[in-house]
C-alpha atoms as a PDB file:
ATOM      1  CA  UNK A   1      94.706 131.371 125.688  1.00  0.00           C
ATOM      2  CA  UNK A   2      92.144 128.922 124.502  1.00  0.00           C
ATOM      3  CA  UNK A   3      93.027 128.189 120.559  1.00  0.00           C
ATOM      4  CA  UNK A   4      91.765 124.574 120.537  1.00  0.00           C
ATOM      5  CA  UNK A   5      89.165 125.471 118.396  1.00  0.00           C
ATOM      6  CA  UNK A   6      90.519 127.596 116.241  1.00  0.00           C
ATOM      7  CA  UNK A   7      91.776 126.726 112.711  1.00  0.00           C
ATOM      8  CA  UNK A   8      94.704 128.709 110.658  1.00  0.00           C
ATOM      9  CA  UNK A   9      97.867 129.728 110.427  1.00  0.00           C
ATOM     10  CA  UNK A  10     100.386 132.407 111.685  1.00  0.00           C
ATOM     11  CA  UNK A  11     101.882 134.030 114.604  1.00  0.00           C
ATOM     12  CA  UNK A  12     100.683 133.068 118.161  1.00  0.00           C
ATOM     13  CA  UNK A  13     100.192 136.780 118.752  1.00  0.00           C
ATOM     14  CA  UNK A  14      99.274 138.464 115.602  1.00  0.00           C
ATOM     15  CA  UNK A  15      98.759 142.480 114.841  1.00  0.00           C
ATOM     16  CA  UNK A  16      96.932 141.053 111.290  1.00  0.00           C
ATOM     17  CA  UNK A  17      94.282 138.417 110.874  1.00  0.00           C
ATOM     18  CA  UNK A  18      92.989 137.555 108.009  1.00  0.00           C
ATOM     19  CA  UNK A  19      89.931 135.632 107.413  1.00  0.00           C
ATOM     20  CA  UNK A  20      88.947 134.138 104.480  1.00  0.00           C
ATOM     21  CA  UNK A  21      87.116 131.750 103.277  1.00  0.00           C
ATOM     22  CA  UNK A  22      89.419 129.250 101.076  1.00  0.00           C
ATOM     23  CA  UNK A  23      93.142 127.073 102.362  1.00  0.00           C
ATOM     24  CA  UNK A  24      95.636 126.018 100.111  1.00  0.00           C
ATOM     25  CA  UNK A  25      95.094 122.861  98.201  1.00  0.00           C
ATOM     26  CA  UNK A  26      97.751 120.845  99.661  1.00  0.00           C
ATOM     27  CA  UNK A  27      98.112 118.017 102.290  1.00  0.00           C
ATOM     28  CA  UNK A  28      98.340 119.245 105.263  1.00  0.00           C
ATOM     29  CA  UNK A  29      95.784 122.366 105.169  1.00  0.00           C
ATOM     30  CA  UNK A  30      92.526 119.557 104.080  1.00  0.00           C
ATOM     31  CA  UNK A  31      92.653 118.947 108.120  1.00  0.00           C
ATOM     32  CA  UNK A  32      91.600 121.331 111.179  1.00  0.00           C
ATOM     33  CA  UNK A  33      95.415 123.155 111.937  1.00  0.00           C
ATOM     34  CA  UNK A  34      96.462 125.659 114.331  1.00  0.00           C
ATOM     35  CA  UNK A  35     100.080 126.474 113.524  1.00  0.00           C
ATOM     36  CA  UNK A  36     102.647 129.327 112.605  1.00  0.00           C
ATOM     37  CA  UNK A  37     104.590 128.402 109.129  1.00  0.00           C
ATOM     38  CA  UNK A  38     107.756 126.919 109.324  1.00  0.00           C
ATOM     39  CA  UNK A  39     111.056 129.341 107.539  1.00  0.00           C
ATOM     40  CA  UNK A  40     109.729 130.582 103.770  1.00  0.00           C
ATOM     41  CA  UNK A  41     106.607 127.972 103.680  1.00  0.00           C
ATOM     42  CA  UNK A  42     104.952 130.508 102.156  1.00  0.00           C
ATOM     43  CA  UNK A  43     107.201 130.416  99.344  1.00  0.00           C
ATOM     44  CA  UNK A  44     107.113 127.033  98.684  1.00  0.00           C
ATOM     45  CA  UNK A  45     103.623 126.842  98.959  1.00  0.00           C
ATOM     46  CA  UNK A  46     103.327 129.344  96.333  1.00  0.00           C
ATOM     47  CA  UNK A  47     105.916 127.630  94.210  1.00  0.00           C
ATOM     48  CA  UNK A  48     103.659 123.824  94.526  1.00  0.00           C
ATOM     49  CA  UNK A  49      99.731 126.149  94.213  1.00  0.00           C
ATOM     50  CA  UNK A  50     100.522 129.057  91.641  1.00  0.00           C
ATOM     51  CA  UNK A  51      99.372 133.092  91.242  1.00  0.00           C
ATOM     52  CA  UNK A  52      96.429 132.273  93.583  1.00  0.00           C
ATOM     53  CA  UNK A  53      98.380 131.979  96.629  1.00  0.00           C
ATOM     54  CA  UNK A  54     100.738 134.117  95.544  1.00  0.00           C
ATOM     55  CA  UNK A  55      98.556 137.206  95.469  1.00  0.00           C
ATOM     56  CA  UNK A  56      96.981 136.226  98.645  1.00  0.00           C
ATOM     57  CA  UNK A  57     100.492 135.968 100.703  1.00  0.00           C
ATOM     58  CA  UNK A  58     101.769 138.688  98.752  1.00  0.00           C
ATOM     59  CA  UNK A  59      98.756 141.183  99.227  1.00  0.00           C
ATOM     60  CA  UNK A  60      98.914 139.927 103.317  1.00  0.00           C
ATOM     61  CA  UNK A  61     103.216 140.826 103.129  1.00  0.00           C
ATOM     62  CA  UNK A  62     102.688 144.573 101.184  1.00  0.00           C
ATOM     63  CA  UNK A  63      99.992 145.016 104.330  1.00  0.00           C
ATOM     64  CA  UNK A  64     102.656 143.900 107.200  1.00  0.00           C
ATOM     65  CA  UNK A  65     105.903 145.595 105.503  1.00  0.00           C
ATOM     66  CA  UNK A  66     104.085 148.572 105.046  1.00  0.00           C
ATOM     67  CA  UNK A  67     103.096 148.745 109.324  1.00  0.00           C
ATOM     68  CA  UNK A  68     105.541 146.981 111.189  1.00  0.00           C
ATOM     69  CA  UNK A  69     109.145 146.305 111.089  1.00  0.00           C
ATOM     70  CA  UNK A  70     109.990 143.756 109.432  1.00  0.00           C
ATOM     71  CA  UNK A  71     113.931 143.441 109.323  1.00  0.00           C
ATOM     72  CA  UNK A  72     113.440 142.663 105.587  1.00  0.00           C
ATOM     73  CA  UNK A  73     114.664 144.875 103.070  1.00  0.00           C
ATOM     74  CA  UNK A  74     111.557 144.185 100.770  1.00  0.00           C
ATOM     75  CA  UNK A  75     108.041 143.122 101.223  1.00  0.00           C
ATOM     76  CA  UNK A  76     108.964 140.085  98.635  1.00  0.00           C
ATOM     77  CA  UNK A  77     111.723 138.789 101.512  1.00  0.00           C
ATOM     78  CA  UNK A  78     109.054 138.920 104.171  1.00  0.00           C
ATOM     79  CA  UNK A  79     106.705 137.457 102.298  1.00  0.00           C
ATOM     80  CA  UNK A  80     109.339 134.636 101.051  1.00  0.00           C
ATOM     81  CA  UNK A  81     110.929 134.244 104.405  1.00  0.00           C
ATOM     82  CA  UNK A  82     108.657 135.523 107.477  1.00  0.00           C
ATOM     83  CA  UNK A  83     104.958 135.759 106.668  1.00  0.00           C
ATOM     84  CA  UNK A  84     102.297 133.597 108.656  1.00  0.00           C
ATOM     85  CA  UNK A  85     105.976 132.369 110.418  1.00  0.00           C
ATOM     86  CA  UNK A  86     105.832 132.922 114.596  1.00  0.00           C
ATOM     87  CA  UNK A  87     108.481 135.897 113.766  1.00  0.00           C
ATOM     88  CA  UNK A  88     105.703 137.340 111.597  1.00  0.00           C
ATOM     89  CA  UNK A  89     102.617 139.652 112.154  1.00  0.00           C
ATOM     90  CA  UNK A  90      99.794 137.731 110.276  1.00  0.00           C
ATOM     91  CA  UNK A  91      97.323 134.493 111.780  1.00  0.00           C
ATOM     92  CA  UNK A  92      95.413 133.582 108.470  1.00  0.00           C
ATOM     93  CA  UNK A  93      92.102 132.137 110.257  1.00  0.00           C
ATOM     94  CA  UNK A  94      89.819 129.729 108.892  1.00  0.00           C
ATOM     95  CA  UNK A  95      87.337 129.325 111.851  1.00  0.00           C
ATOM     96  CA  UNK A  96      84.362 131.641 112.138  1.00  0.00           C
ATOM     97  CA  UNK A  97      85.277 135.659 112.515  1.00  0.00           C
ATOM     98  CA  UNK A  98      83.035 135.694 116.091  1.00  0.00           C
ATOM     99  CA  UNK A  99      85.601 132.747 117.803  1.00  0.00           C
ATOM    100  CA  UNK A 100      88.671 134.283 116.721  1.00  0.00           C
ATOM    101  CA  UNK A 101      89.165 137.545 118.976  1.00  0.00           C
ATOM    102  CA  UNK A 102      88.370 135.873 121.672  1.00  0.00           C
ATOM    103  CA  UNK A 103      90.617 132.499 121.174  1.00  0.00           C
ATOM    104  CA  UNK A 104      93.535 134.796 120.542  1.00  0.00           C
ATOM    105  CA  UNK A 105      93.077 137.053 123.034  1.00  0.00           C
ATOM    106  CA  UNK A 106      93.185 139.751 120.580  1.00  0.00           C
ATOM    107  CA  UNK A 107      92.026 143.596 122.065  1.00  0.00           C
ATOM    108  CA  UNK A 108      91.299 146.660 119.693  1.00  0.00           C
ATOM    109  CA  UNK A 109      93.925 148.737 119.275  1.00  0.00           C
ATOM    110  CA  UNK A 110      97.096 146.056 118.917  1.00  0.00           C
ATOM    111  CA  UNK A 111      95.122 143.960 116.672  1.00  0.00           C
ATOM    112  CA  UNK A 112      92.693 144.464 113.075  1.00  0.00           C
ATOM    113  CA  UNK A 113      90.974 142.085 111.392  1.00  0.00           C
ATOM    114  CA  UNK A 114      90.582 141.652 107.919  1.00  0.00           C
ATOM    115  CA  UNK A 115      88.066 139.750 106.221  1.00  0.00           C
ATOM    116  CA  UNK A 116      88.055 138.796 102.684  1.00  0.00           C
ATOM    117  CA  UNK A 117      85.795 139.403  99.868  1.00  0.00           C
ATOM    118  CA  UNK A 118      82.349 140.231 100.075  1.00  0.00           C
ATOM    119  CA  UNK A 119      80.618 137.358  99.981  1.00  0.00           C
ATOM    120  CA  UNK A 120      82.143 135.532 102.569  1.00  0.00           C
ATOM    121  CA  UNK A 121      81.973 139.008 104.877  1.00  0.00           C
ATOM    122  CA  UNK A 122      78.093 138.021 104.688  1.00  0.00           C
ATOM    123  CA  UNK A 123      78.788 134.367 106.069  1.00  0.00           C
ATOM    124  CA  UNK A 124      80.482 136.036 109.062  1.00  0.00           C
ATOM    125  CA  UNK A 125      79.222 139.388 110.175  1.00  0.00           C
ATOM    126  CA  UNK A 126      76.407 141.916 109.917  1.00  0.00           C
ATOM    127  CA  UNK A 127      77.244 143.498 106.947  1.00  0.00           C
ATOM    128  CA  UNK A 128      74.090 146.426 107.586  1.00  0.00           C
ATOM    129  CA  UNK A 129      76.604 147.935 110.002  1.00  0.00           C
ATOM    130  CA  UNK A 130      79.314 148.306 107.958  1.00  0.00           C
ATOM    131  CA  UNK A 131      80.606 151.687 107.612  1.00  0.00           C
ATOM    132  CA  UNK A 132      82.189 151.985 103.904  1.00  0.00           C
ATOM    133  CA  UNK A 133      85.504 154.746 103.342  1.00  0.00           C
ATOM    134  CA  UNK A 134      84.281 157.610 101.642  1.00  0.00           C
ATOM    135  CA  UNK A 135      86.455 157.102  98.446  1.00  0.00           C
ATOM    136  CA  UNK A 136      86.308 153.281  98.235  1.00  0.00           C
ATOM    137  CA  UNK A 137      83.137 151.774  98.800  1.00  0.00           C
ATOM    138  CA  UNK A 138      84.355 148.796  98.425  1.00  0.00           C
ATOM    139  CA  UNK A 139      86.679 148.862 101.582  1.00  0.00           C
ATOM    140  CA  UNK A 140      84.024 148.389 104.943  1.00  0.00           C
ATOM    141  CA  UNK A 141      85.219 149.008 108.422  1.00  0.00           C
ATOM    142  CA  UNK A 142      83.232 146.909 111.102  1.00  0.00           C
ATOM    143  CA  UNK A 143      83.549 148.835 115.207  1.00  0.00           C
ATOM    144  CA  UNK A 144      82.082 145.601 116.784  1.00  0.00           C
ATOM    145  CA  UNK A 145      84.192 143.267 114.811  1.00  0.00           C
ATOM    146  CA  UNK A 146      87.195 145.704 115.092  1.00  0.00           C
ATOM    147  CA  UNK A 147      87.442 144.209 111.177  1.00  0.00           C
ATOM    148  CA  UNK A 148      88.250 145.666 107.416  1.00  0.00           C
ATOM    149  CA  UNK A 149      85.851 144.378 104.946  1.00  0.00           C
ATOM    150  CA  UNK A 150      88.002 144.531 101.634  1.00  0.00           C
ATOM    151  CA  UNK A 151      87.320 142.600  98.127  1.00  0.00           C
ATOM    152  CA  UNK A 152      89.279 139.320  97.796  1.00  0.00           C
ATOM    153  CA  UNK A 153      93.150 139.402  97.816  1.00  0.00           C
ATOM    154  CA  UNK A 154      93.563 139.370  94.158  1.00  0.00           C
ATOM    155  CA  UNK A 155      94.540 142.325  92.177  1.00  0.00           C
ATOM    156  CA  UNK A 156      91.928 143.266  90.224  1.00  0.00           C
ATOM    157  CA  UNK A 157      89.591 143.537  92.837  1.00  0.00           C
ATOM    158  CA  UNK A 158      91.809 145.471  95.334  1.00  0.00           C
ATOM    159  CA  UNK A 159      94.390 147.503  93.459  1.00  0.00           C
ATOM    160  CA  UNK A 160      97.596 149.354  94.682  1.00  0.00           C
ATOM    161  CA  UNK A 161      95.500 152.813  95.207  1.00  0.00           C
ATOM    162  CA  UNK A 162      92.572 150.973  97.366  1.00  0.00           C
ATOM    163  CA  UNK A 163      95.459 148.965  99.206  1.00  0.00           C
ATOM    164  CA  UNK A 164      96.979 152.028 100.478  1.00  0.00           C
ATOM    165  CA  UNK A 165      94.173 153.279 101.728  1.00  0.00           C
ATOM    166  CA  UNK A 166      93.162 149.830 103.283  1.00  0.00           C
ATOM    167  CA  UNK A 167      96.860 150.217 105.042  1.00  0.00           C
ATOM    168  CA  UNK A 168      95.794 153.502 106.342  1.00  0.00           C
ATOM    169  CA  UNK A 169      92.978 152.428 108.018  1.00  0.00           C
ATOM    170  CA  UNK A 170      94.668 149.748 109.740  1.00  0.00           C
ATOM    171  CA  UNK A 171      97.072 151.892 110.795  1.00  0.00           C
ATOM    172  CA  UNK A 172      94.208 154.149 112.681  1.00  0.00           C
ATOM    173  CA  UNK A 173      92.762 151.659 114.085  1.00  0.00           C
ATOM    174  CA  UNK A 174      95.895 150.102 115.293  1.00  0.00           C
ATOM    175  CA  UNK A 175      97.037 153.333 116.575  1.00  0.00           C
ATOM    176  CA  UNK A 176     100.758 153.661 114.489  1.00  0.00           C
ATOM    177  CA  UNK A 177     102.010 156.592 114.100  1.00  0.00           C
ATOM    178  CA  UNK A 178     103.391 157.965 110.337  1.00  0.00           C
ATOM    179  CA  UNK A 179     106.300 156.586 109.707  1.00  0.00           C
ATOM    180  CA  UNK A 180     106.979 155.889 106.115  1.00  0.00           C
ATOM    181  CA  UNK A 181     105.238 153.271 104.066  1.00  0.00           C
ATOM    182  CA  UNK A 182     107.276 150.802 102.205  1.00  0.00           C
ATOM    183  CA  UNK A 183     104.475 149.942  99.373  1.00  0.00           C
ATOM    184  CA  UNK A 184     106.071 149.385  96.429  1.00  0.00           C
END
C-alpha cells in the first residue's frame, strides 16, 4: 500500500476515517505525518489542547465503541487508551478525501468515511450528489465517496439523537449486523 502521500493519524487498516479539515495545535502535527498514536496519546493530547479535541476524539470513540469490539468496558477507556492507536479502528486523515481510499487500500463495505462539517465537505467532494437521511438533513451519505457528510464533531452541531443515527448508517454501509449499541 502506497501511504507516502498521505497525511494523518490512526490504524494502518482502519474500518473509520475521518476527514477533517483542522490537526491539533501541538509540535509534532504542524508537519506532514503518517502514523498510528502511541498508548492513550489521545488523552494526553486532550489534557495539553482542551474541550476541542476532546469532543472530536470523543465523538470519533462513541462512533467505534458503538460498531466494533473494543475490549474496553466504556467508550471513555477506548477513547483514553486505544483510539487513532494501531489496535484501534479510526485513521484521522488530513490529505484530500479523493487520495485516501486509494492510499489505504480501503474497499466499500469494510470501510466508511466520514467527513466533517459542511464546509470543508465542499473543499472535498461534490456535494450536489449528496443524498441527505430523511430525518436529519444535516447527515449526507456520498455512494461514490462511500463517505458520511455530518456537521463538525462538536456537540451542538451533532447531538446524541443525530449521532445514533449517523452510527446506523455506518453500520449499513459497513454491513454489521445488530448487535447492541454501547452509546451512552
Amino acid at each position: 500500500m502506497n501511504k507516502s502521500k498521505l497525511i494523518g493519524v490512526g490504524s494502518s487498516a482502519p474500518r473509520i476515517v475521518l476527514h477533517i479539515a483542522n490537526r491539533p495545535p501541538l509540535d509534532g502535527f504542524e508537519h506532514d505525518i503518517n502514523r498510528p498514536f502511541q498508548l492513550a496519546e489521545a488523552a494526553d493530547i486532550i489534557q495539553k489542547t482542551g474541550n476541542h479535541w476532546r469532543k472530536v476524539f470523543s465523538i470519533l470513540a462513541k462512533i467505534s465503541f458503538a460498531l466494533f469490539d473494543t475490549q474496553c468496558k466504556t467508550w471513555q477507556e477506548y477513547r483514553d487508551t486505544k483510539l487513532l492507536t494501531e489496535d484501534g479502528f479510526e485513521y484521522i486523515c488530513f490529505s484530500e478525501l479523493k487520495d485516501t481510499r486509494s492510499q489505504l487500500d480501503l474497499t466499500k463495505h469494510t470501510s466508511v468515511s466520514i467527513t466533517c462539517g459542511f464546509n470543508y465537505a465542499q473543499t472535498q467532494l461534490d456535494t450536489s450528489s449528496l443524498v441527505s437521511h430523511h430525518n436529519f438533513e444535516k447527515l449526507k451519505w456520498s455512494e461514490q465517496h462511500h463517505c458520511l457528510v455530518t456537521p463538525y464533531f462538536d456537540w451542538r452541531q451533532l447531538n446524541n439523537e443525530m449521532l445514533s443515527i449517523a452510527i446506523n448508517i455506518i453500520k449499513s454501509k459497513l454491513l454489521i449486523g445488530d448487535e447492541p449499541s454501547h452509546l451512552a
